[in-house]
N, C-alpha and C. Protein backbone atom coordinates (compact mmCIF):
# COMPACT_ATOMS: atom_id res chain seq x y z
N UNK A 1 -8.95 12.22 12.61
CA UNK A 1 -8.96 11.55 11.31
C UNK A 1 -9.34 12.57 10.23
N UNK A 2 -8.46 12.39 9.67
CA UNK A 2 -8.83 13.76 8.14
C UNK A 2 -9.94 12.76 6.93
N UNK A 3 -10.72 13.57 6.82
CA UNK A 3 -11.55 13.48 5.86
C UNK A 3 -11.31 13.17 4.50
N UNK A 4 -11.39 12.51 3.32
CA UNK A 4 -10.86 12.19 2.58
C UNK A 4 -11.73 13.54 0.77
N UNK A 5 -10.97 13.87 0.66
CA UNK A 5 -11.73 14.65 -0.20
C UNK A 5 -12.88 13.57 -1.03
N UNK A 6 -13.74 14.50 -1.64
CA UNK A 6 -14.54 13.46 -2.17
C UNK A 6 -14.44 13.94 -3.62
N UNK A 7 -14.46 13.02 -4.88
CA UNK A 7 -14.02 13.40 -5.88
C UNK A 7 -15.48 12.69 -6.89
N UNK A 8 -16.15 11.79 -6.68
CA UNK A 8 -17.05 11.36 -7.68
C UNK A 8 -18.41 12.02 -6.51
N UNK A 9 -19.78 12.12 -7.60
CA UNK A 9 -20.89 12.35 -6.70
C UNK A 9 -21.73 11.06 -6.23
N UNK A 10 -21.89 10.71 -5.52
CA UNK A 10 -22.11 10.13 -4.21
C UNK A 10 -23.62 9.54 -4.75
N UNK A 11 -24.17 10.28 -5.61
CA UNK A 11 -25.79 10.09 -6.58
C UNK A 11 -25.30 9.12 -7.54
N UNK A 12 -24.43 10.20 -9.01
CA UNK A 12 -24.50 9.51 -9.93
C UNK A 12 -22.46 9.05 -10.14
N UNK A 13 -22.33 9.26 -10.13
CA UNK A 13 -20.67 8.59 -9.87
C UNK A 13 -20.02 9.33 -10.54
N UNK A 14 -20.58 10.43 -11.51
CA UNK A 14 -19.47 11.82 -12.07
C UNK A 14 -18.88 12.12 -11.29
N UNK A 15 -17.91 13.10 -12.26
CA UNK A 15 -16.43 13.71 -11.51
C UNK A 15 -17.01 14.86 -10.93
N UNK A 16 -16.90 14.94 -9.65
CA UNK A 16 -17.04 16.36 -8.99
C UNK A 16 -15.90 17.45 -9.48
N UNK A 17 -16.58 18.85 -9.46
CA UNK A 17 -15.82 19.95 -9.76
C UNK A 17 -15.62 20.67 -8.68
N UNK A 18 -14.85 21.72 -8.55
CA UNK A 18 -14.56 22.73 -7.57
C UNK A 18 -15.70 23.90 -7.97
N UNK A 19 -16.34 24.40 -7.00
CA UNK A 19 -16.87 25.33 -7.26
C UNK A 19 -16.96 27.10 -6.72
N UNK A 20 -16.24 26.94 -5.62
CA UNK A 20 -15.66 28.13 -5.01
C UNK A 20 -14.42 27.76 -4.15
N UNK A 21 -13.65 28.94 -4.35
CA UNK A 21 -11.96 28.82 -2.93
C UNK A 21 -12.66 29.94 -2.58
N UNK A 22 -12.32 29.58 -0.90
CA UNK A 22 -12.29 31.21 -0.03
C UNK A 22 -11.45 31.16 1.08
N UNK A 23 -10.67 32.45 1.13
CA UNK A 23 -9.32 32.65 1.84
C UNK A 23 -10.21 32.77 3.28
N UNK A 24 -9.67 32.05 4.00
CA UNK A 24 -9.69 31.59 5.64
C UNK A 24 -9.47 32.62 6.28
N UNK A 25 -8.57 33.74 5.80
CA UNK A 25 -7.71 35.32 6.52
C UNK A 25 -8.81 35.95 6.06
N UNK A 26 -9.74 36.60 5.11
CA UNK A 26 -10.36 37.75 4.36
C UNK A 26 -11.99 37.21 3.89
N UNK A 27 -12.11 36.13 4.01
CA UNK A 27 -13.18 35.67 3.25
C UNK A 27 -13.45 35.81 1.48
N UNK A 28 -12.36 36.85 1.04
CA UNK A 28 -12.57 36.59 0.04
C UNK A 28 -12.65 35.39 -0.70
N UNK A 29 -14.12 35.58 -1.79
CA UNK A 29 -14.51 34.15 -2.61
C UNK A 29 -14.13 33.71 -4.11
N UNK A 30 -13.58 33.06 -4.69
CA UNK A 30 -13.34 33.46 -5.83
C UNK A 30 -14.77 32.28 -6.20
N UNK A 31 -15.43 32.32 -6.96
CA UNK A 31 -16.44 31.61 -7.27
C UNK A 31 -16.28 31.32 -9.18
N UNK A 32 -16.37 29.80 -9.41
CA UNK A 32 -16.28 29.52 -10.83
C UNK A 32 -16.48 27.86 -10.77
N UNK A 33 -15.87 27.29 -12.26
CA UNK A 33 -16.07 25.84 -11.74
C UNK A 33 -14.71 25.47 -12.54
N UNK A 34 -14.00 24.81 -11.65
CA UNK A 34 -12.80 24.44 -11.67
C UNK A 34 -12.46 23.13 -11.60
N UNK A 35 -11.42 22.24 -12.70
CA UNK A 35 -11.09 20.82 -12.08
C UNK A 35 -10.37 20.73 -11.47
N UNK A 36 -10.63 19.37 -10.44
CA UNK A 36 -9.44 19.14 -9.14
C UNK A 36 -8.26 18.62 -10.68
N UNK A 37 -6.83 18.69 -9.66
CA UNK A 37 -5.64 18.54 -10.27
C UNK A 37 -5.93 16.92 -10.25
N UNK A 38 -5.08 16.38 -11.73
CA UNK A 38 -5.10 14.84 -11.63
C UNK A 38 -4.73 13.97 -10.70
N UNK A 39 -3.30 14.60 -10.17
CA UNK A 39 -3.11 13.23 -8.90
C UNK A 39 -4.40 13.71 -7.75
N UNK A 40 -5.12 14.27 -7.76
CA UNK A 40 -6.16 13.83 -6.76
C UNK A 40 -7.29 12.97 -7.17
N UNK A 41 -7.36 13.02 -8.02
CA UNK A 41 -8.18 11.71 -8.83
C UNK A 41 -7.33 9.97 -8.66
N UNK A 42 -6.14 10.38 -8.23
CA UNK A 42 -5.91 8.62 -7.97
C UNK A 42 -6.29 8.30 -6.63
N UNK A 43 -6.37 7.05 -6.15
CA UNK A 43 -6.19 6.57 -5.00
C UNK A 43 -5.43 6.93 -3.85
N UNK A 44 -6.19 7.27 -2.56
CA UNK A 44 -4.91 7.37 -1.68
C UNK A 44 -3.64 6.40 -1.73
N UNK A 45 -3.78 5.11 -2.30
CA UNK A 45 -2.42 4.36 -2.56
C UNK A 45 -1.63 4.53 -3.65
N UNK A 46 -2.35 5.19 -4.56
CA UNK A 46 -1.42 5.75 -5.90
C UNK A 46 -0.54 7.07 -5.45
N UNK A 47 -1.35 7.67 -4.40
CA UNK A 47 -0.78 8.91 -4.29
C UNK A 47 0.77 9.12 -3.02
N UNK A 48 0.43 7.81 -2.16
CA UNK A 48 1.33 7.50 -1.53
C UNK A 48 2.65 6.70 -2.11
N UNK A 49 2.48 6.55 -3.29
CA UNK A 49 3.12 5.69 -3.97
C UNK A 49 4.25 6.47 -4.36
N UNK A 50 3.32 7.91 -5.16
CA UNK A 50 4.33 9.00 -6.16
C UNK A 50 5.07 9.94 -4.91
N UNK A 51 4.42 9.74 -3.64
CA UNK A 51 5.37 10.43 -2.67
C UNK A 51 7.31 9.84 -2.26
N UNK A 52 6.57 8.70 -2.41
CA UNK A 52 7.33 7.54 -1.89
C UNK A 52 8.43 7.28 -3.29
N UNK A 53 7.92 7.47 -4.45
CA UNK A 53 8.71 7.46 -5.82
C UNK A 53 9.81 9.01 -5.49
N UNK A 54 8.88 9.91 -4.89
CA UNK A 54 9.86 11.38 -5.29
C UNK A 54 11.22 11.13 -3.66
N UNK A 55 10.26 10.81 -2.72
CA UNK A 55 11.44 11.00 -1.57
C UNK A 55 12.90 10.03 -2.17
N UNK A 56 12.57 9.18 -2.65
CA UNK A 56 13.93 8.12 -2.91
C UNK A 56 13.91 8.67 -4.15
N UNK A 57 14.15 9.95 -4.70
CA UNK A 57 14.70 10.22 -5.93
C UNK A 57 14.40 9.45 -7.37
N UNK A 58 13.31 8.41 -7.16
CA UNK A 58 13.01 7.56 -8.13
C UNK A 58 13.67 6.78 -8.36
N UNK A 59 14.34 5.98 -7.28
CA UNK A 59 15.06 4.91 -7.09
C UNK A 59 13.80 3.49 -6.91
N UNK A 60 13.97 3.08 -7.61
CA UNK A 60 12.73 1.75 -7.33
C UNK A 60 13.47 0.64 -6.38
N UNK A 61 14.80 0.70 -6.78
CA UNK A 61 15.54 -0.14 -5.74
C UNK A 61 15.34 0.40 -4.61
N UNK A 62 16.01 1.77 -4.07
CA UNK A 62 15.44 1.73 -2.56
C UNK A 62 14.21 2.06 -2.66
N UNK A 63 13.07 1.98 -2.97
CA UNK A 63 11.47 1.49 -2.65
C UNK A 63 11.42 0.32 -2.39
N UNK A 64 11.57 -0.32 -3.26
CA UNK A 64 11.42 -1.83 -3.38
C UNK A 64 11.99 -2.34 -1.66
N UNK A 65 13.37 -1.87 -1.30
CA UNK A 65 14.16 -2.11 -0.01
C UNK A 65 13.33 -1.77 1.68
N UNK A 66 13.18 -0.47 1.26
CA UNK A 66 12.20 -0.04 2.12
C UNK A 66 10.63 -0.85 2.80
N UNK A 67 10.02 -0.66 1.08
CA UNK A 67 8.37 -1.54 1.37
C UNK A 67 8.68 -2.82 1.15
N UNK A 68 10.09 -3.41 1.22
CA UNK A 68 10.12 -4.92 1.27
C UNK A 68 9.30 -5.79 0.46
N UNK A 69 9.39 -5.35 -0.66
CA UNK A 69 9.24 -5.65 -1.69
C UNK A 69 10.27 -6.24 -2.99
N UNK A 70 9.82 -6.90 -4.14
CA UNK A 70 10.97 -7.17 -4.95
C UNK A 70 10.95 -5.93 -5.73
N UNK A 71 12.55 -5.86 -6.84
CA UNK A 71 12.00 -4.80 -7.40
C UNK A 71 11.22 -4.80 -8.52
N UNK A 72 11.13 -6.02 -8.83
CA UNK A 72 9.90 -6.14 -10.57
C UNK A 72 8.54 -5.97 -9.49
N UNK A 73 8.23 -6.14 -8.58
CA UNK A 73 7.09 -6.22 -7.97
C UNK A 73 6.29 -4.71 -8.02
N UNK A 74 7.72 -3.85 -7.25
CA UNK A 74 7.74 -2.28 -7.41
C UNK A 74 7.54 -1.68 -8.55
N UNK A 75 8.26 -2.22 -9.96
CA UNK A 75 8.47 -1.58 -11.00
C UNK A 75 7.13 -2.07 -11.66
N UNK A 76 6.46 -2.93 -11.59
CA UNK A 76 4.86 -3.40 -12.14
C UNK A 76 3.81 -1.97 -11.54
N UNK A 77 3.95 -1.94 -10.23
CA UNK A 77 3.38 -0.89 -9.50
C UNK A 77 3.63 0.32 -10.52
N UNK A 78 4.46 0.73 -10.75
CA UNK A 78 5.02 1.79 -11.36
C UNK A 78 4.55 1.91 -12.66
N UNK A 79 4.10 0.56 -13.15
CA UNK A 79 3.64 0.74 -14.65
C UNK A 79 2.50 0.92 -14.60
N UNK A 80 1.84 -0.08 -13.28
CA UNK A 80 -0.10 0.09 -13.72
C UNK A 80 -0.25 1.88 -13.14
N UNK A 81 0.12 2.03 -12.69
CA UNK A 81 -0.07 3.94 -11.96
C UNK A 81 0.38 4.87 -13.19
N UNK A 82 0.98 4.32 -13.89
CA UNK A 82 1.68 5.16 -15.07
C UNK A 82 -0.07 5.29 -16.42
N UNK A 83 -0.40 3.80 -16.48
CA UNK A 83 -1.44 3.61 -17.09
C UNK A 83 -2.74 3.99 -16.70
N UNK A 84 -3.05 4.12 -14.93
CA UNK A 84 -4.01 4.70 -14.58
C UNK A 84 -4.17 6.28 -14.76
N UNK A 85 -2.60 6.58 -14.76
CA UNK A 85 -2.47 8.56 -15.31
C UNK A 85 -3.16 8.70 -16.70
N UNK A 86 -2.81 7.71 -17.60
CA UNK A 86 -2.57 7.99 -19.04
C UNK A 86 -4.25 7.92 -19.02
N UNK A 87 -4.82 6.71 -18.86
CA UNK A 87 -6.21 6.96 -18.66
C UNK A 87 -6.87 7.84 -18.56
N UNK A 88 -6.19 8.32 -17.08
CA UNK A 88 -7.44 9.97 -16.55
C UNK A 88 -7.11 11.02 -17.55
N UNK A 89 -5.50 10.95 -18.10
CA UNK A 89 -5.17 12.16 -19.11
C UNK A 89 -6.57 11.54 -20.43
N UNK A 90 -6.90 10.54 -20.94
CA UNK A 90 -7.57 10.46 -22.01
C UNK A 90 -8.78 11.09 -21.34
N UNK A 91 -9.42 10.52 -20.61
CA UNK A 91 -10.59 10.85 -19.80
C UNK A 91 -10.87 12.19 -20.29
N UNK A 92 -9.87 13.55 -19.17
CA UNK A 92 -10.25 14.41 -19.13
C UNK A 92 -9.94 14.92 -20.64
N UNK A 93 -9.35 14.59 -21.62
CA UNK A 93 -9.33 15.50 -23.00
C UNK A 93 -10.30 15.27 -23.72
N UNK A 94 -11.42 13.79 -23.29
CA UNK A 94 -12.19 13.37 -23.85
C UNK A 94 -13.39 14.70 -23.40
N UNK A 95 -13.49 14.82 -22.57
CA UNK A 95 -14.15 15.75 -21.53
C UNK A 95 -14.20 17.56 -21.81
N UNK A 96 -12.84 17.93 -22.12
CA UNK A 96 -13.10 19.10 -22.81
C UNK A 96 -13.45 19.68 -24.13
């Protein structure tokens, strides 16, 4: 079972940062503080979602066909995930 990254702190519910990469081959460390990329801030179901949007070319019909679903059902999906992006985009500009 893979571990799920952890993205808020576990204390106070802020956004965790990156704070060092180190290459697995060399050990080299690069050390700083870095933000994770936005789609890791969604849900594992948001993120399975935009996989599932790119393999069918962004066809909502075949999604919809596939996860047996309708397609306004799919295309609602598509809007609240669109609005949960726009969010984290305010978030983080609020933030820098």
């Amino acid at each position: 079972m893979k571990s799920k990254l952890p993205i808020q702190c576990p204390s106070c519910g802020e956004e965790l940062k990156v704070k060092a990469l180190q290459c697995p081959s060399c050990s080299t460390t690069i050390d700083g503080r870095f933000y994770l990329p936005l789609l890791t801030l969604l849900s594992a179901e948001d993120q399975e979602f935009i996989l599932s949007f790119i393999k069918h070319s962004g066809s909502l019909k075949k999604m919809a066909r596939e996860l047996n679903l309708s397609y306004p059902t799919v295309r609602n999906k598509l809007n609240e995930l669109i609005e949960r992006i726009h969010q984290l985009e305010s978030k983080k500009e609020n933030k820098e």
